[in-house]
C-alpha atoms as a PDB file:
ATOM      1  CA  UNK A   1      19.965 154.331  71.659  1.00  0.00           C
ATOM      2  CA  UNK A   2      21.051 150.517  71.462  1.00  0.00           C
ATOM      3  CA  UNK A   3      24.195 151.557  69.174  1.00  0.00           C
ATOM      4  CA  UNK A   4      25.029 153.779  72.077  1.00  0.00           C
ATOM      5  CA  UNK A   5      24.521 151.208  74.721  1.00  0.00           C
ATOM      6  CA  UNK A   6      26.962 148.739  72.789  1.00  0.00           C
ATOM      7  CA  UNK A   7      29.773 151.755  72.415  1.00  0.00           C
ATOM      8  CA  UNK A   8      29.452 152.346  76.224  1.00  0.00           C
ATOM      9  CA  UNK A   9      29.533 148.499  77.294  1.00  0.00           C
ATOM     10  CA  UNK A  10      32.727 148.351  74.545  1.00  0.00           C
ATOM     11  CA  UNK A  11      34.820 150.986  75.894  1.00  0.00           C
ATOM     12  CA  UNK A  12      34.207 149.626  79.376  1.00  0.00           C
ATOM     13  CA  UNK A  13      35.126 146.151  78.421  1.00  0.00           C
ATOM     14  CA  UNK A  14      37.863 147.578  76.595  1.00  0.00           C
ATOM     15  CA  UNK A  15      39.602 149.535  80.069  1.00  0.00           C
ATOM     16  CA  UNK A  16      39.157 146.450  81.872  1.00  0.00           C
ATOM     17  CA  UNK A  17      41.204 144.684  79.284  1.00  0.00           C
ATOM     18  CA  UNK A  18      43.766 147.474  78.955  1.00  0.00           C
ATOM     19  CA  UNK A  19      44.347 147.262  83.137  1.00  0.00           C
ATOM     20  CA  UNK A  20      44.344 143.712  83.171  1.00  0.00           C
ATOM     21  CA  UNK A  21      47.113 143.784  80.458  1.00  0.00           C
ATOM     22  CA  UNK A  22      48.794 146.734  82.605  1.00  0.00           C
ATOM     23  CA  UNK A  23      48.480 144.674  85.508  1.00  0.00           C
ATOM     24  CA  UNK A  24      49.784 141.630  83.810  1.00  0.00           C
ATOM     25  CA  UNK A  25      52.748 143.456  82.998  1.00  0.00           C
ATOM     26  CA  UNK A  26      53.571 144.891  86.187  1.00  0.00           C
ATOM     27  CA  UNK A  27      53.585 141.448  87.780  1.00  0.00           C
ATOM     28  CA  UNK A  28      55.807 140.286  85.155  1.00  0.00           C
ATOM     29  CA  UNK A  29      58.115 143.010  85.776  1.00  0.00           C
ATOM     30  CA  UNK A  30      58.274 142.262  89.591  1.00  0.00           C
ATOM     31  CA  UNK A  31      58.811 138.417  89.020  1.00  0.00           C
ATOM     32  CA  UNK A  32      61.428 139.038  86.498  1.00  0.00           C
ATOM     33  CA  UNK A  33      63.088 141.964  88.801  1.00  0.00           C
ATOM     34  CA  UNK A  34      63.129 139.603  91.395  1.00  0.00           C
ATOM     35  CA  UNK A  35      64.547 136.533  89.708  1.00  0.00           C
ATOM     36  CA  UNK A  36      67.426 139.248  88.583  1.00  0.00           C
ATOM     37  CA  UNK A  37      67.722 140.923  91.669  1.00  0.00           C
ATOM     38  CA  UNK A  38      68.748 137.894  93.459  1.00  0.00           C
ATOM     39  CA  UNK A  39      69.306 138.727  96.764  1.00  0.00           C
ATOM     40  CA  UNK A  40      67.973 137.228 100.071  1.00  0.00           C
ATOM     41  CA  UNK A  41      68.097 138.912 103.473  1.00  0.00           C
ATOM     42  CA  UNK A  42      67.389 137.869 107.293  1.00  0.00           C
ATOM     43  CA  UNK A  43      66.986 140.925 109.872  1.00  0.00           C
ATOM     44  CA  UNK A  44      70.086 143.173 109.004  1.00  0.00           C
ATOM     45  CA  UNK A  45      72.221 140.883 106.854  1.00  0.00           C
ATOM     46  CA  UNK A  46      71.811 140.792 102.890  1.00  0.00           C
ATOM     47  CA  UNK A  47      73.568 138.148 100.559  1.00  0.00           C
ATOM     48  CA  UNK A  48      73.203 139.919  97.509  1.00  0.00           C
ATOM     49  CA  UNK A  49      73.823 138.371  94.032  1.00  0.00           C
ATOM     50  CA  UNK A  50      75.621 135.238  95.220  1.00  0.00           C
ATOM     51  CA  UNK A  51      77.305 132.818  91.863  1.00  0.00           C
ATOM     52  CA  UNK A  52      79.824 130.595  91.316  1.00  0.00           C
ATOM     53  CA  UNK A  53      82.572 130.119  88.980  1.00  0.00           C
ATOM     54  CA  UNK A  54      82.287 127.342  86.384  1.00  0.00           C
ATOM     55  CA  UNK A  55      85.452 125.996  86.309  1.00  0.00           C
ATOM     56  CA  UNK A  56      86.421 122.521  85.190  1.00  0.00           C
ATOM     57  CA  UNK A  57      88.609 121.585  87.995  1.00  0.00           C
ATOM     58  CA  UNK A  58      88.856 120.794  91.450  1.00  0.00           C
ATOM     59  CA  UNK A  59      87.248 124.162  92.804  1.00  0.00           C
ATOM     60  CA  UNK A  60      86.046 127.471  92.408  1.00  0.00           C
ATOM     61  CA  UNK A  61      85.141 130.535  93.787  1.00  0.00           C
ATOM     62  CA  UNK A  62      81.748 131.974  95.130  1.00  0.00           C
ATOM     63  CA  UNK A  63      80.955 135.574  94.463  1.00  0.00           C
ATOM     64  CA  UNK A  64      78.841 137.598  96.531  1.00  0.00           C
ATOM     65  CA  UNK A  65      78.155 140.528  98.801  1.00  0.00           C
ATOM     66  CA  UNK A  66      76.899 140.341 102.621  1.00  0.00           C
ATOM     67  CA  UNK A  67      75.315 143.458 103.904  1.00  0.00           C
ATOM     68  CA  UNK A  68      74.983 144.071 107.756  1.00  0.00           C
ATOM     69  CA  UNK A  69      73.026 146.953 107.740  1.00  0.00           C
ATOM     70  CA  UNK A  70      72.729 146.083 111.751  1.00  0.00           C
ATOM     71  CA  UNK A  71      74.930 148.469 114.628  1.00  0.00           C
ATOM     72  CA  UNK A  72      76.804 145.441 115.277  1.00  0.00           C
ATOM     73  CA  UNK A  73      79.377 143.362 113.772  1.00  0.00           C
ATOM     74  CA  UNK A  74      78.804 139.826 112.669  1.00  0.00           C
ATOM     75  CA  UNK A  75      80.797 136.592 111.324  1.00  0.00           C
ATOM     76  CA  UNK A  76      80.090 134.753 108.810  1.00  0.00           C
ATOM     77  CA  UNK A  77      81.209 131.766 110.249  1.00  0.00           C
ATOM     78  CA  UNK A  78      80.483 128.761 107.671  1.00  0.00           C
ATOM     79  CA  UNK A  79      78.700 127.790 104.233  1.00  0.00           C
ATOM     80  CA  UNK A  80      76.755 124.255 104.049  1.00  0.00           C
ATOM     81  CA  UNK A  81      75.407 122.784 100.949  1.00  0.00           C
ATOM     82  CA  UNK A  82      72.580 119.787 101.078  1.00  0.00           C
ATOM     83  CA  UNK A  83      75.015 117.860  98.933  1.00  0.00           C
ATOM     84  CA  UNK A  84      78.237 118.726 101.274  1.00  0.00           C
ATOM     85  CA  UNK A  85      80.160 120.891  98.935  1.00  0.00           C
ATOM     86  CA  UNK A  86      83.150 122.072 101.393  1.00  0.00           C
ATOM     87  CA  UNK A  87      83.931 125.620 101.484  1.00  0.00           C
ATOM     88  CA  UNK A  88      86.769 127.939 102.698  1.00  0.00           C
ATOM     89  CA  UNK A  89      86.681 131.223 103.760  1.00  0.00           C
ATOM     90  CA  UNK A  90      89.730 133.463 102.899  1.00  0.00           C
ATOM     91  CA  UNK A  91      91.289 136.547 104.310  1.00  0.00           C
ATOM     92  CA  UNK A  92      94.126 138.551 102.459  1.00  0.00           C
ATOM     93  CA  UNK A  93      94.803 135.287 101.029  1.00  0.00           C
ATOM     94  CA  UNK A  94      94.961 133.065 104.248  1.00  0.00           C
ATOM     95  CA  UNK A  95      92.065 130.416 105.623  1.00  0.00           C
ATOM     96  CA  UNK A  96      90.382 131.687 108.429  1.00  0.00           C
ATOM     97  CA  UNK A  97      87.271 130.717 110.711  1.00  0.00           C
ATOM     98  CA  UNK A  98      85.111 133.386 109.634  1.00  0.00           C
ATOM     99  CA  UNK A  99      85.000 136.681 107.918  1.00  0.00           C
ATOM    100  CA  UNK A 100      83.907 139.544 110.034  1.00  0.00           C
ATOM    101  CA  UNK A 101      81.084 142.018 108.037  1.00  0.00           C
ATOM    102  CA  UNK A 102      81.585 145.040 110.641  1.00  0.00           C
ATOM    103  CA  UNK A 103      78.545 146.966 111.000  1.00  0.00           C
ATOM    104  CA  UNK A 104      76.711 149.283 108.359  1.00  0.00           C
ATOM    105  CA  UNK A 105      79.225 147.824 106.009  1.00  0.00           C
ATOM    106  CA  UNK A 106      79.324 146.101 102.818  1.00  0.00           C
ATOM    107  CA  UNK A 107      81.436 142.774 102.551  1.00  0.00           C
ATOM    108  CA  UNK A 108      82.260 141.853  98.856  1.00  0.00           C
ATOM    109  CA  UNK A 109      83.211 138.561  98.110  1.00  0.00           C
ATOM    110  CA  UNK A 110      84.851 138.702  94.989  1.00  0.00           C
ATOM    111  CA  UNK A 111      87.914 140.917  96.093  1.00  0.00           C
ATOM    112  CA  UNK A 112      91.495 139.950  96.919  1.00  0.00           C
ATOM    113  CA  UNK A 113      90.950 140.614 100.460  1.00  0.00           C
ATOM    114  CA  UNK A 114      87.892 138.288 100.978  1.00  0.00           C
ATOM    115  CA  UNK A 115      86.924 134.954  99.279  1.00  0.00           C
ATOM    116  CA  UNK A 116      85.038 132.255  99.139  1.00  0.00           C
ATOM    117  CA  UNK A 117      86.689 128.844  97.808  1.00  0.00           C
ATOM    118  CA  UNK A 118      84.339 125.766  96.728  1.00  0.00           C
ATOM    119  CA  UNK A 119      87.160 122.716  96.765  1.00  0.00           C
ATOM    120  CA  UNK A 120      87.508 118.874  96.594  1.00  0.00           C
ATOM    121  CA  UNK A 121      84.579 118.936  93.845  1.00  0.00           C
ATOM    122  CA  UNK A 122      83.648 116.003  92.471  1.00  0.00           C
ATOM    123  CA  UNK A 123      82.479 117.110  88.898  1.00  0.00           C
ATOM    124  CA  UNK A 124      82.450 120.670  87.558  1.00  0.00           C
ATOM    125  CA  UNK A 125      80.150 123.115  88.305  1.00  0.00           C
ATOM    126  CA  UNK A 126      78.184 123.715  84.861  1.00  0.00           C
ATOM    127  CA  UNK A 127      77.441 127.282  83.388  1.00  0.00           C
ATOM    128  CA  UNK A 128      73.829 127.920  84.218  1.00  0.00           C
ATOM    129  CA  UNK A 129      73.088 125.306  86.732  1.00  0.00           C
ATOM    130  CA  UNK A 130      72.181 126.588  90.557  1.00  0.00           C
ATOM    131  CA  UNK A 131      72.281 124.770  94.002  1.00  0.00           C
ATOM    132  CA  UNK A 132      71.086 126.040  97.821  1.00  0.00           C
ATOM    133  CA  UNK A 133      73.526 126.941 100.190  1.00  0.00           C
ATOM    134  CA  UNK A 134      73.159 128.066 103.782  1.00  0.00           C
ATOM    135  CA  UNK A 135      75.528 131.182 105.011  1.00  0.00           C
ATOM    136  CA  UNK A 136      75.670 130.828 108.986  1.00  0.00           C
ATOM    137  CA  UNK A 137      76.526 133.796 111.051  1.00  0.00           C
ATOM    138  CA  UNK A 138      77.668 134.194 114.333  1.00  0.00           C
ATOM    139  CA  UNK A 139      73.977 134.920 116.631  1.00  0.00           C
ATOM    140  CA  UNK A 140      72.726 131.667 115.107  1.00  0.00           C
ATOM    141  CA  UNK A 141      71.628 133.648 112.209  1.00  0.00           C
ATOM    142  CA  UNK A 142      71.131 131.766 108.904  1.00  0.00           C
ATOM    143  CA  UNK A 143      70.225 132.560 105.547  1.00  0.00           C
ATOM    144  CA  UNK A 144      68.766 130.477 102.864  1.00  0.00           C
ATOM    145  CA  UNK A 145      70.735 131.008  99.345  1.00  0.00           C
ATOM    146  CA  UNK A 146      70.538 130.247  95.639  1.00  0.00           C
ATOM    147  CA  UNK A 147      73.798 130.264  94.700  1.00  0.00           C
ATOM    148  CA  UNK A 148      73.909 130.164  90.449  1.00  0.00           C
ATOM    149  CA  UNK A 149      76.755 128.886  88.437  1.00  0.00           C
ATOM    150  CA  UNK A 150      78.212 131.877  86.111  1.00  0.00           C
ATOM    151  CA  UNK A 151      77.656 135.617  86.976  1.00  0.00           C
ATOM    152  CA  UNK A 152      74.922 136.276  84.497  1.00  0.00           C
ATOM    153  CA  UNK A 153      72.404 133.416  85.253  1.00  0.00           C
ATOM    154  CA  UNK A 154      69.277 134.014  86.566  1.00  0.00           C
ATOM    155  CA  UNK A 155      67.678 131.759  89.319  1.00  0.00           C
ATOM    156  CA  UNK A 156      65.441 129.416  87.758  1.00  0.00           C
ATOM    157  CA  UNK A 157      63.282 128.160  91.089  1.00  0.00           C
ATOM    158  CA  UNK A 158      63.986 128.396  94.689  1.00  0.00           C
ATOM    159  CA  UNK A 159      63.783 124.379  94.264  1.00  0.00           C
ATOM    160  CA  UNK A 160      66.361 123.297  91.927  1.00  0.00           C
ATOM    161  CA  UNK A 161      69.967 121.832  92.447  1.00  0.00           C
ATOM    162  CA  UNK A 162      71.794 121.172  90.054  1.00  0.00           C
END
């Protein structure tokens, strides 16, 4: 009857352990998914996977999508940077003001018809490094971005600038 007991109180403390693991795994999935995923979004606008070039001169080019999944078109009208890296916003190869992201569209920010110039840097931007940005839209709308430094880097915290 004890030997019984002992199997029973096992194989319980065993499926606790196996869920825990399960669960464990799951939330490493999730945090890992999300570090990949890389994509921020405020109301109906999405910056999705935005990185940099890391060139070694005096600029480079941001990658990214913006998705307004709203009924309206918006501008993005300007980038800001905590450490004032300027940026200039291209269409069909000319500077504009802003890039329009017309509505239930997909802007992507890597094309020939819209990009996204870093210039007048001050030392390159190094392969696996990261630094905020701030993507400003017409409506006063503002987003909050990690912006990492070669297309395959992951975002290391929400913190870091480097």
């Amino acid at each position: 009857m004890v030997y019984r007991k002992k199997i029973f109180i096992g194989m319980i403390v065993m499926r606790i352990i196996i869920r825990l693991s399960f669960l464990s795994l799951l939330l490493s999935i999730v945090t890992v998914w999300e570090t990949f995923a890389h994509s921020i979004k405020n109301g109906n606008i999405e910056i999705i996977h935005a990185w940099a070039e890391p060139l070694l001169n005096e600029s480079s080019r941001v990658h990214a999508m913006v998705s307004n999944e709203g009924q309206k078109s918006i501008d993005l009208l300007r980038i800001e940077t905590p450490n004032n890296l300027q940026f200039r916003l291209f269409e069909s190869g000319k500077v504009v003001g802003k890039i329009t992201v017309p509505a239930e569209e997909i802007v992507e920010f890597s094309s020939e018809a819209y990009t996204i110039e870093i210039f007048d840097l001050s030392k390159p931007l190094k392969l696996g490094g990261q630094f905020p940005a701030i993507f400003h839209f017409s409506g006063g709308i503002t987003i909050h971005v990690i912006i990492v430094i070669g297309e395959n880097t992951m975002v290391k915290s929400k913190d870091v600038m480097e």
